[in-house]
Protein backbone atom coordinates (compact mmCIF):
# COMPACT_ATOMS: atom_id res chain seq x y z
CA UNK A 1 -15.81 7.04 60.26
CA UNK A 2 -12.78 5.81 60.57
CA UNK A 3 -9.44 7.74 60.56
CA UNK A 4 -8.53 6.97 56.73
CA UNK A 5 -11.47 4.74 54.88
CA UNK A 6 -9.38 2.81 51.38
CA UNK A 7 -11.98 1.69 49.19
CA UNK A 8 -11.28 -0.34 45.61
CA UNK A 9 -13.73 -0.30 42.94
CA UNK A 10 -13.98 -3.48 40.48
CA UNK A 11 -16.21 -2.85 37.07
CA UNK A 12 -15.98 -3.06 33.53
CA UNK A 13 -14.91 0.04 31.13
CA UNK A 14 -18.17 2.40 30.20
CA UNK A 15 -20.02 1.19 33.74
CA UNK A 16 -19.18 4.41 35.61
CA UNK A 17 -16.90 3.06 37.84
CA UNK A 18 -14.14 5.87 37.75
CA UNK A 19 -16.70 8.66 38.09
CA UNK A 20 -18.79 6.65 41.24
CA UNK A 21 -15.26 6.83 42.92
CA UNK A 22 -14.80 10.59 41.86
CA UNK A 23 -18.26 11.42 43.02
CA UNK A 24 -17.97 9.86 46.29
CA UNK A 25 -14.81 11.81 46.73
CA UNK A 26 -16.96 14.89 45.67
CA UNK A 27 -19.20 14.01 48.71
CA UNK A 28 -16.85 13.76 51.05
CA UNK A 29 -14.85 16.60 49.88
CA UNK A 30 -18.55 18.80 50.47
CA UNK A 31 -18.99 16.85 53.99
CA UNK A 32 -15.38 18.24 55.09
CA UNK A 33 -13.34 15.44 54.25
CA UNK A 34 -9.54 14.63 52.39
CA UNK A 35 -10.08 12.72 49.61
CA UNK A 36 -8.02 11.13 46.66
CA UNK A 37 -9.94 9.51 43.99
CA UNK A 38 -8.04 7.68 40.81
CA UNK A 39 -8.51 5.27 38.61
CA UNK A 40 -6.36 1.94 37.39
CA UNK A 41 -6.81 1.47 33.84
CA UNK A 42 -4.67 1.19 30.77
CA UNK A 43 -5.93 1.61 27.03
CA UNK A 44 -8.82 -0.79 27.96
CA UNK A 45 -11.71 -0.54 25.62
CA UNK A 46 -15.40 -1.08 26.97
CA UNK A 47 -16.14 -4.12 28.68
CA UNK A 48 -12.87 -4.40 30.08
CA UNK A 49 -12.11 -5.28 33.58
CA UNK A 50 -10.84 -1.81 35.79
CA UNK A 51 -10.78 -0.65 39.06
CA UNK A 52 -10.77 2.69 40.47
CA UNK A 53 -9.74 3.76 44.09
CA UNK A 54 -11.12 5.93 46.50
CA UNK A 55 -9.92 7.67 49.94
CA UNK A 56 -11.47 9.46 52.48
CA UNK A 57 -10.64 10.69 55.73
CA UNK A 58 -10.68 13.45 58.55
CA UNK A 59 -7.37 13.91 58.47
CA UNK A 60 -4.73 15.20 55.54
CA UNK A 61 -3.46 11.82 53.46
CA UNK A 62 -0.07 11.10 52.67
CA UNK A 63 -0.30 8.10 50.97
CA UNK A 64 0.09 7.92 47.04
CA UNK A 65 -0.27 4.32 45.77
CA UNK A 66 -2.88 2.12 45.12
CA UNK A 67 -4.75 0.26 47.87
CA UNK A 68 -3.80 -2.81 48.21
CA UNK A 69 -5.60 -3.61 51.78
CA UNK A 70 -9.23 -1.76 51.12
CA UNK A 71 -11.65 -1.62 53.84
CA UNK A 72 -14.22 -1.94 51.32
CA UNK A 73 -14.50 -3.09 47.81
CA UNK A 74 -17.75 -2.11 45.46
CA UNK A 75 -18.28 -4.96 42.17
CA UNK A 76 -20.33 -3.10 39.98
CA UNK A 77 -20.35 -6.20 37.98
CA UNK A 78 -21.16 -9.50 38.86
CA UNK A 79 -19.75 -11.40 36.12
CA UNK A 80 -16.29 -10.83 37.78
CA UNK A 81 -16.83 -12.68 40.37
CA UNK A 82 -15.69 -15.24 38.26
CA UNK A 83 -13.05 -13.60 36.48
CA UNK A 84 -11.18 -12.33 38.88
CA UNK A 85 -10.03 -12.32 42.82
CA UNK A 86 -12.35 -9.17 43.88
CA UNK A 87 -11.50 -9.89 47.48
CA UNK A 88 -7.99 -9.53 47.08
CA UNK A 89 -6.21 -8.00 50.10
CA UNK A 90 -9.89 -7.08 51.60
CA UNK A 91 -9.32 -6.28 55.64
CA UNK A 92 -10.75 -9.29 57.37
CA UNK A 93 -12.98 -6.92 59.16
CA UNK A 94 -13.72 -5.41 55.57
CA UNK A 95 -16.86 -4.68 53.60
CA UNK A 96 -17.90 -6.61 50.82
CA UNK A 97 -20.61 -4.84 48.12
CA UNK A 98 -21.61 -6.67 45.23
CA UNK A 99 -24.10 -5.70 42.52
CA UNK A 100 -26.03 -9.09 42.28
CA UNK A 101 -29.54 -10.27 42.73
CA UNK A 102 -27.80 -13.41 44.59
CA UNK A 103 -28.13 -13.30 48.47
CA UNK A 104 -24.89 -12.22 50.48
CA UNK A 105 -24.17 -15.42 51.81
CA UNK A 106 -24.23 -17.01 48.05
CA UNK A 107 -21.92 -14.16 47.15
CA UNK A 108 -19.90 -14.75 50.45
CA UNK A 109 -18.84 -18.48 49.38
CA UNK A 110 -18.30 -17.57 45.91
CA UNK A 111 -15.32 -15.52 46.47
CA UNK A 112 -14.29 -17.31 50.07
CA UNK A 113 -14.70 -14.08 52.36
CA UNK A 114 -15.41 -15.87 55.25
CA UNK A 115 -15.09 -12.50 57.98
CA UNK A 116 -16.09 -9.02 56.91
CA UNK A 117 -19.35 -8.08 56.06
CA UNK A 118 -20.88 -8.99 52.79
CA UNK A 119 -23.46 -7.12 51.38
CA UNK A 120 -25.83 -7.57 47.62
CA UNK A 121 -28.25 -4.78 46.11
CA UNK A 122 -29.57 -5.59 42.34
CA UNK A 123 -28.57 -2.44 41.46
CA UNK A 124 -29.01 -3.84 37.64
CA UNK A 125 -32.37 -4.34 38.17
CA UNK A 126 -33.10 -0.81 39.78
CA UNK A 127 -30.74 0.80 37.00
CA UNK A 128 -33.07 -0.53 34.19
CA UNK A 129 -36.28 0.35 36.42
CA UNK A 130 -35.26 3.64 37.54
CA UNK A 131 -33.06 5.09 34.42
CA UNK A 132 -33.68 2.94 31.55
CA UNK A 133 -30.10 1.96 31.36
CA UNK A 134 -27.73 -0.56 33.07
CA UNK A 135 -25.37 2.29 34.47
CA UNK A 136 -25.28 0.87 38.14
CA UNK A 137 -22.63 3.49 39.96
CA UNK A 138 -25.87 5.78 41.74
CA UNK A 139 -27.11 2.76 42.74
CA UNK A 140 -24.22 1.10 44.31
CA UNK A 141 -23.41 4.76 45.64
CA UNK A 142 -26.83 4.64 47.46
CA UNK A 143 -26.07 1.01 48.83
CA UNK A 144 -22.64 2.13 49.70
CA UNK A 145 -23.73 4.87 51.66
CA UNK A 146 -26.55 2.84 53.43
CA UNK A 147 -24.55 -0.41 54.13
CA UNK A 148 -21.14 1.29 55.97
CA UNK A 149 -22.71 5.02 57.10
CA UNK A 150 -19.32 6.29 55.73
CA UNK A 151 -21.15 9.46 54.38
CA UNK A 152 -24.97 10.47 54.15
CA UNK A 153 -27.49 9.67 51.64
CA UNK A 154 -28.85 12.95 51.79
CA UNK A 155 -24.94 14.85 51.12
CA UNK A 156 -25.10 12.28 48.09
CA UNK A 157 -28.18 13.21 46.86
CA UNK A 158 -26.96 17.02 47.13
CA UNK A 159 -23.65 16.00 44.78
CA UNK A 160 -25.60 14.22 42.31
CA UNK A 161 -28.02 17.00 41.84
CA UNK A 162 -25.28 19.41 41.39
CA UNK A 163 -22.81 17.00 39.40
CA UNK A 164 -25.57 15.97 37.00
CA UNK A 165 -27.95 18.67 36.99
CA UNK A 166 -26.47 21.35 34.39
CA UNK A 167 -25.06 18.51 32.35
CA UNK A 168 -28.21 15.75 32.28
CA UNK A 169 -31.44 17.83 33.36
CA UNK A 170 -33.61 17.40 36.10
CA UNK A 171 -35.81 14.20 34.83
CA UNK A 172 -32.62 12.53 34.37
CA UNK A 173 -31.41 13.69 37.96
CA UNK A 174 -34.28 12.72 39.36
CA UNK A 175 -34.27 9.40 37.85
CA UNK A 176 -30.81 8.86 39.46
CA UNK A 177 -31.80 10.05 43.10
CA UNK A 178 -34.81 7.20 43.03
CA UNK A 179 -31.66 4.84 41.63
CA UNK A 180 -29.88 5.60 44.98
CA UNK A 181 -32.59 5.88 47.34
CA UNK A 182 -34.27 2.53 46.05
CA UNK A 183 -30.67 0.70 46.55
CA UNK A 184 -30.28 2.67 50.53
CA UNK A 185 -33.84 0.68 50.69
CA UNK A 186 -32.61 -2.66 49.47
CA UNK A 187 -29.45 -3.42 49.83
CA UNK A 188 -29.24 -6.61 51.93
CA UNK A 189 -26.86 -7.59 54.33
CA UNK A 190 -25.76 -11.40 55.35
């Protein structure tokens, strides 16, 4: 991993965007890594565009803005694509994850990320399969993991049983572990 990994989140209010970035800061926290994790959002009501931030390293951070150059940026929802410039500032050599049942070169000339690496799960899909809901933030937590090896699936599994087992229940847990294993397994890369 690299020294200091800045990751922006794009999603709409109620998709779990804020606490995918809190739990992945959970994960690395448990792994032995700094961490800040915060969100960017005003009195927005569901629906509404955020973003959330994430940072992890090896070392102490000092920083205390928000990213501006990410190495990676997560869309839990598609439909901003079009709304908005979700590969703002993304490092040429950056990581592109979209929540999409488009291909990753589609997705790459959509939003003109030419470099980097682009990759698409349908984590939709595999919420609604796996949970009965269109929550997508395990999924694109599993994909995450899988696509940049920035933590491990199995430390993620281990947060997400102990972040949502006293407060969900194990079928519910459960449910959510296939949700992240099933996007590790089919996340796609172009």
């Amino acid at each position: 991993m690299a020294e200091l990994t800045e990751i922006r989140w794009h999603g709409r209010g109620g998709q779990g965007v804020v606490t995918a970035g809190k739990m992945l800061a959970q994960v690395a926290l448990n792994s032995g890594q700094y961490f800040q994790a915060f969100p960017d959002y005003g009195p927005e009501r569901a629906g509404a565009p955020i973003r959330a931030f994430t940072r992890i390293s090896a070392e102490p951070i000092h920083k205390h803005c928000q990213i501006q150059a990410p190495d990676i940026v997560l869309v839990l929802d598609p439909t901003l694509l079009e709304a908005i410039n979700v590969s703002e500032g993304l490092k040429e050599d950056g990581v592109l994850l979209v929540n999409t049942e488009d291909p990753p070169a589609k997705v790459r000339e959509m939003v003109a990320f030419p470099t980097g690496k682009v990759f698409t799960v349908d984590a939709t899909k595999i919420a609604l399969e796996t949970l009965g809901r269109e929550i997508t933030n395990t999924p694109m937590l599993g994909a995450l993991v899988k696509a940049t090896g920035i933590l491990t699936i199995d430390d993620l599994i281990a947060q997400t049983r102990k972040q949502f087992g006293d407060k969900f229940g194990t079928e519910i847990v459960n449910r959510n572990v296939e949700a992240i294993r099933r996007a590790a397994d089919e996340v796609q890369e172009g």
